[in-house]
C-alpha atoms as a PDB file:
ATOM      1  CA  UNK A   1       0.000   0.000   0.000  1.00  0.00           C
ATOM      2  CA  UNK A   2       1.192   3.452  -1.149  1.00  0.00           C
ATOM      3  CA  UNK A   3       2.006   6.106   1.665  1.00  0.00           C
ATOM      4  CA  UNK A   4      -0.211   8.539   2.710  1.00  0.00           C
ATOM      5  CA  UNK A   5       0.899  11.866   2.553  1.00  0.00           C
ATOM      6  CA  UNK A   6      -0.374  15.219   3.957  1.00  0.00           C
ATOM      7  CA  UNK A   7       1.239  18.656   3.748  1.00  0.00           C
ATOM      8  CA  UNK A   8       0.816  21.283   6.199  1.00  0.00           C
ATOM      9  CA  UNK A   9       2.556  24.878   5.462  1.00  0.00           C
ATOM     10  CA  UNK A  10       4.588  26.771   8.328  1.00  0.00           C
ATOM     11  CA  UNK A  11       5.951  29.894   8.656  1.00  0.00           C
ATOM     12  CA  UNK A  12       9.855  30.107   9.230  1.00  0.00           C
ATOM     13  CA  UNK A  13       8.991  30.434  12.854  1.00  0.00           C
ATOM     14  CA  UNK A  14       6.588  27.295  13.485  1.00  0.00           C
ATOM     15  CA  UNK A  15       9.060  25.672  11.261  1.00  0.00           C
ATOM     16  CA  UNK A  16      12.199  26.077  14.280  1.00  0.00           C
ATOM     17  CA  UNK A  17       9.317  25.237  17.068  1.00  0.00           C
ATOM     18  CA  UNK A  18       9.067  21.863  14.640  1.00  0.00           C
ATOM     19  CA  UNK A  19      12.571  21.329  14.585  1.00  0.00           C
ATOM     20  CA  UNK A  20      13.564  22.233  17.914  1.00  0.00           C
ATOM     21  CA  UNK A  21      10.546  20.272  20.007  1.00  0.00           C
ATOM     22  CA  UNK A  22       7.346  19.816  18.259  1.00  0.00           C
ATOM     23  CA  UNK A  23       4.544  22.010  16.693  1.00  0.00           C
ATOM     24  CA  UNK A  24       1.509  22.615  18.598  1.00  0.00           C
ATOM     25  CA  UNK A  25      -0.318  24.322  15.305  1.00  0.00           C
ATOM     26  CA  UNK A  26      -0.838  27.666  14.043  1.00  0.00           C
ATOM     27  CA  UNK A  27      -3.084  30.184  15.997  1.00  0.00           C
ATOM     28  CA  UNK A  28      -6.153  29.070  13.557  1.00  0.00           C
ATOM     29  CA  UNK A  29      -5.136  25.257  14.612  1.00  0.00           C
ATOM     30  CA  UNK A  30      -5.186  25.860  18.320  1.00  0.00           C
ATOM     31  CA  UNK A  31      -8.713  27.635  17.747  1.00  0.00           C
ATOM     32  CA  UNK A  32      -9.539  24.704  15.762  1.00  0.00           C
ATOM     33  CA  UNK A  33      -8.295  22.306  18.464  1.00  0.00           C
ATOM     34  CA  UNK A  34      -6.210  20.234  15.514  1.00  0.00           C
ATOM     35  CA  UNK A  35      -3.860  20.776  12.902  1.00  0.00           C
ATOM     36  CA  UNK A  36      -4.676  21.764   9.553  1.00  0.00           C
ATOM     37  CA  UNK A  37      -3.594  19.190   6.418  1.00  0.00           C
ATOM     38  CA  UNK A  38      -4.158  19.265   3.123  1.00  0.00           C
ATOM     39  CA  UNK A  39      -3.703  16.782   0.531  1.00  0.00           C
ATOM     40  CA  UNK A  40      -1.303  17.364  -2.506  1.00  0.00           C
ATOM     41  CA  UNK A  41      -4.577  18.311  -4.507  1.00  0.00           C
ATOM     42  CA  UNK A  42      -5.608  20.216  -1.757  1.00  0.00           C
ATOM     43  CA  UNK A  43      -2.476  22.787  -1.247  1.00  0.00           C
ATOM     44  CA  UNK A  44      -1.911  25.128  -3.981  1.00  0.00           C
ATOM     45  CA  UNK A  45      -5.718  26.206  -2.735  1.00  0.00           C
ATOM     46  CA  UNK A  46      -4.585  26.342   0.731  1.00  0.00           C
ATOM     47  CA  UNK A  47      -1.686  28.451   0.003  1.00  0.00           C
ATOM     48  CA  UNK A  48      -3.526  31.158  -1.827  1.00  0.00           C
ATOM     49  CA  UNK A  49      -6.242  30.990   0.638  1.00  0.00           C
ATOM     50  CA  UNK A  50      -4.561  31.129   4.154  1.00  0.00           C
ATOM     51  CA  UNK A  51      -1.175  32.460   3.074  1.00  0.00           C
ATOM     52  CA  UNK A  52      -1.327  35.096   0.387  1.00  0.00           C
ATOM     53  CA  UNK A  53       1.503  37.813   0.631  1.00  0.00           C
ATOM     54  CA  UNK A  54       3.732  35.794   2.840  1.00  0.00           C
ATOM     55  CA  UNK A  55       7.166  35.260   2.477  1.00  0.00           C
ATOM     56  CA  UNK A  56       9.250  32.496   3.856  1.00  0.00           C
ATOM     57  CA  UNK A  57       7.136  29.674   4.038  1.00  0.00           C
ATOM     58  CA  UNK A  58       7.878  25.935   4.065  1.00  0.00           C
ATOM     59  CA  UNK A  59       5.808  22.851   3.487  1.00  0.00           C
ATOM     60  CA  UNK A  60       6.034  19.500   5.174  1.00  0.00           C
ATOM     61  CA  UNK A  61       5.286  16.122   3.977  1.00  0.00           C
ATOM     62  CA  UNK A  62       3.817  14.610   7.005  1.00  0.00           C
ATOM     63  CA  UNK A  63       2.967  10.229   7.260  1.00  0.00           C
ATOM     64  CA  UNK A  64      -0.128   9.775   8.095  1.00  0.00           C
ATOM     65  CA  UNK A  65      -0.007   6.200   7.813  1.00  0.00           C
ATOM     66  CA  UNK A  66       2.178   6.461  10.913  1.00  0.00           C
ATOM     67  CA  UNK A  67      -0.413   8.346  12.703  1.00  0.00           C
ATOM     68  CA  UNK A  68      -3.456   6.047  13.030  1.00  0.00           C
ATOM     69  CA  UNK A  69      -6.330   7.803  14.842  1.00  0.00           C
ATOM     70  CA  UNK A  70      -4.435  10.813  15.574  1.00  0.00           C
ATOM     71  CA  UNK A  71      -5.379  11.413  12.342  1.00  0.00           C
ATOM     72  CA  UNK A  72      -9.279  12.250  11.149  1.00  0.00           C
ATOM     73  CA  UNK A  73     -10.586  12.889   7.565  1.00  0.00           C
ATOM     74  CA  UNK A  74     -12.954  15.549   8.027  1.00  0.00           C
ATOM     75  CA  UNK A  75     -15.471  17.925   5.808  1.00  0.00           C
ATOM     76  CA  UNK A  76     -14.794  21.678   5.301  1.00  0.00           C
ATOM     77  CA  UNK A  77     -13.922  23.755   2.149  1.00  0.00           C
ATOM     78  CA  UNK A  78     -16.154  22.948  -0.614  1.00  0.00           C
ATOM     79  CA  UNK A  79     -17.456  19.559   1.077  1.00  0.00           C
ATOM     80  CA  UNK A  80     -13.808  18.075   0.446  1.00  0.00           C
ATOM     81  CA  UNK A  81     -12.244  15.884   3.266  1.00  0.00           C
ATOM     82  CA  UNK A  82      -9.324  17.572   4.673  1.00  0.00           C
ATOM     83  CA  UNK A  83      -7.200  15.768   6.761  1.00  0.00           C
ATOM     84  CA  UNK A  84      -6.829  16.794  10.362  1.00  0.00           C
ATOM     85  CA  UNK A  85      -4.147  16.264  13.230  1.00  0.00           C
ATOM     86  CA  UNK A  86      -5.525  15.790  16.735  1.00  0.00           C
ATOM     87  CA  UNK A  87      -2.332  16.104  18.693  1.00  0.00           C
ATOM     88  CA  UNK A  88       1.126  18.059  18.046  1.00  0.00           C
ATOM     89  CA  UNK A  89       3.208  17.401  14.550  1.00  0.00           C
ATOM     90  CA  UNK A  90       6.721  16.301  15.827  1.00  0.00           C
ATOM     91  CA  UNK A  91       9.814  15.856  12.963  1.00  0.00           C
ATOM     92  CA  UNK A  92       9.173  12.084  12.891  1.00  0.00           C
ATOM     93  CA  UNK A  93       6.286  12.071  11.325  1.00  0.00           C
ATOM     94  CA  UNK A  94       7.700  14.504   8.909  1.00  0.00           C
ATOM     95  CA  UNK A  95       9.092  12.564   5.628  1.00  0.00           C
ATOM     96  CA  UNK A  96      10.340  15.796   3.942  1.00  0.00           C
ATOM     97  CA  UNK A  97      10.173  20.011   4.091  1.00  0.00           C
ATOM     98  CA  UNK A  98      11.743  22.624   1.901  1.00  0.00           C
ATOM     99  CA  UNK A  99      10.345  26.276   0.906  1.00  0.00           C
ATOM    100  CA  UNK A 100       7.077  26.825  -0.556  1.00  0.00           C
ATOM    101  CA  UNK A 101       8.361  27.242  -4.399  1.00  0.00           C
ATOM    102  CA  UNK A 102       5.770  27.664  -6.892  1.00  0.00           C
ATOM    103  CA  UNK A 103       6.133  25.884 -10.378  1.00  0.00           C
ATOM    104  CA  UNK A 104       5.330  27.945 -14.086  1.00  0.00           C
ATOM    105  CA  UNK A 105       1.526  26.824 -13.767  1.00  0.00           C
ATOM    106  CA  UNK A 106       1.557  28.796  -9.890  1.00  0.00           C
ATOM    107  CA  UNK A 107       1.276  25.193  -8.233  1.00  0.00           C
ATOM    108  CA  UNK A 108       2.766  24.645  -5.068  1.00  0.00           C
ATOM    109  CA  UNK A 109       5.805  22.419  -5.584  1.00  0.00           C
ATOM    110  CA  UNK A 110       5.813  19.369  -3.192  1.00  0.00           C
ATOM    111  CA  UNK A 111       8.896  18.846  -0.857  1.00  0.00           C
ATOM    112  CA  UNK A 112      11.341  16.083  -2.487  1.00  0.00           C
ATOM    113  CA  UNK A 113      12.928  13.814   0.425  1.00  0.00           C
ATOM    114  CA  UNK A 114      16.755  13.034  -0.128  1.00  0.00           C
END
């Protein structure tokens, strides 16, 4: 079975609480009471929704098949599922991150592990 992958964007600053402990979510998350995911279909939408105008943003590539309950499919924009993180997003469960770059067609360009 293929790994499933969610991304979630960060800001350079949730990105060092990520890598130096864990991330507890963004403001809108902690409202939320879970993280915010989208799926690769899901986050060229996200970006321009939630993080138009910002600069220095990464994406992570987050397992969720590592994550088994922690982890809820759950209706919002549009009726699509988005997947959702109940409980903090800690580097091991990250599979790869890099800068938001955008590719010719504006799509937000997925993180490549090495």
């Amino acid at each position: 079975m293929a790994d499933i992958v969610a991304y979630k964007i960060l800001t350079a600053a949730e990105l060092t609480e990520l890598e130096e402990s864990a991330f507890d979510g963004a403001p809108v998350d902690i409202a939320d009471g879970y993280i915010h995911l989208s799926t690769a279909a899901q986050l060229t939408e996200t970006a321009d929704k939630h993080f138009a105008g910002q600069s220095d943003l990464w994406v992570a590539a987050v397992d969720l098949g590592a994550l088994g309950d922690a982890v809820r499919w759950e209706e919002s924009r549009g009726g699509q599922l988005f997947p959702h993180l109940y409980g903090p997003l800690t580097l091991d469960m990250v599979i790869a991150y890099g800068p938001v770059e955008r590719g010719d067609d504006g799509t937000v360009q997925l993180p490549v592990s090495g």
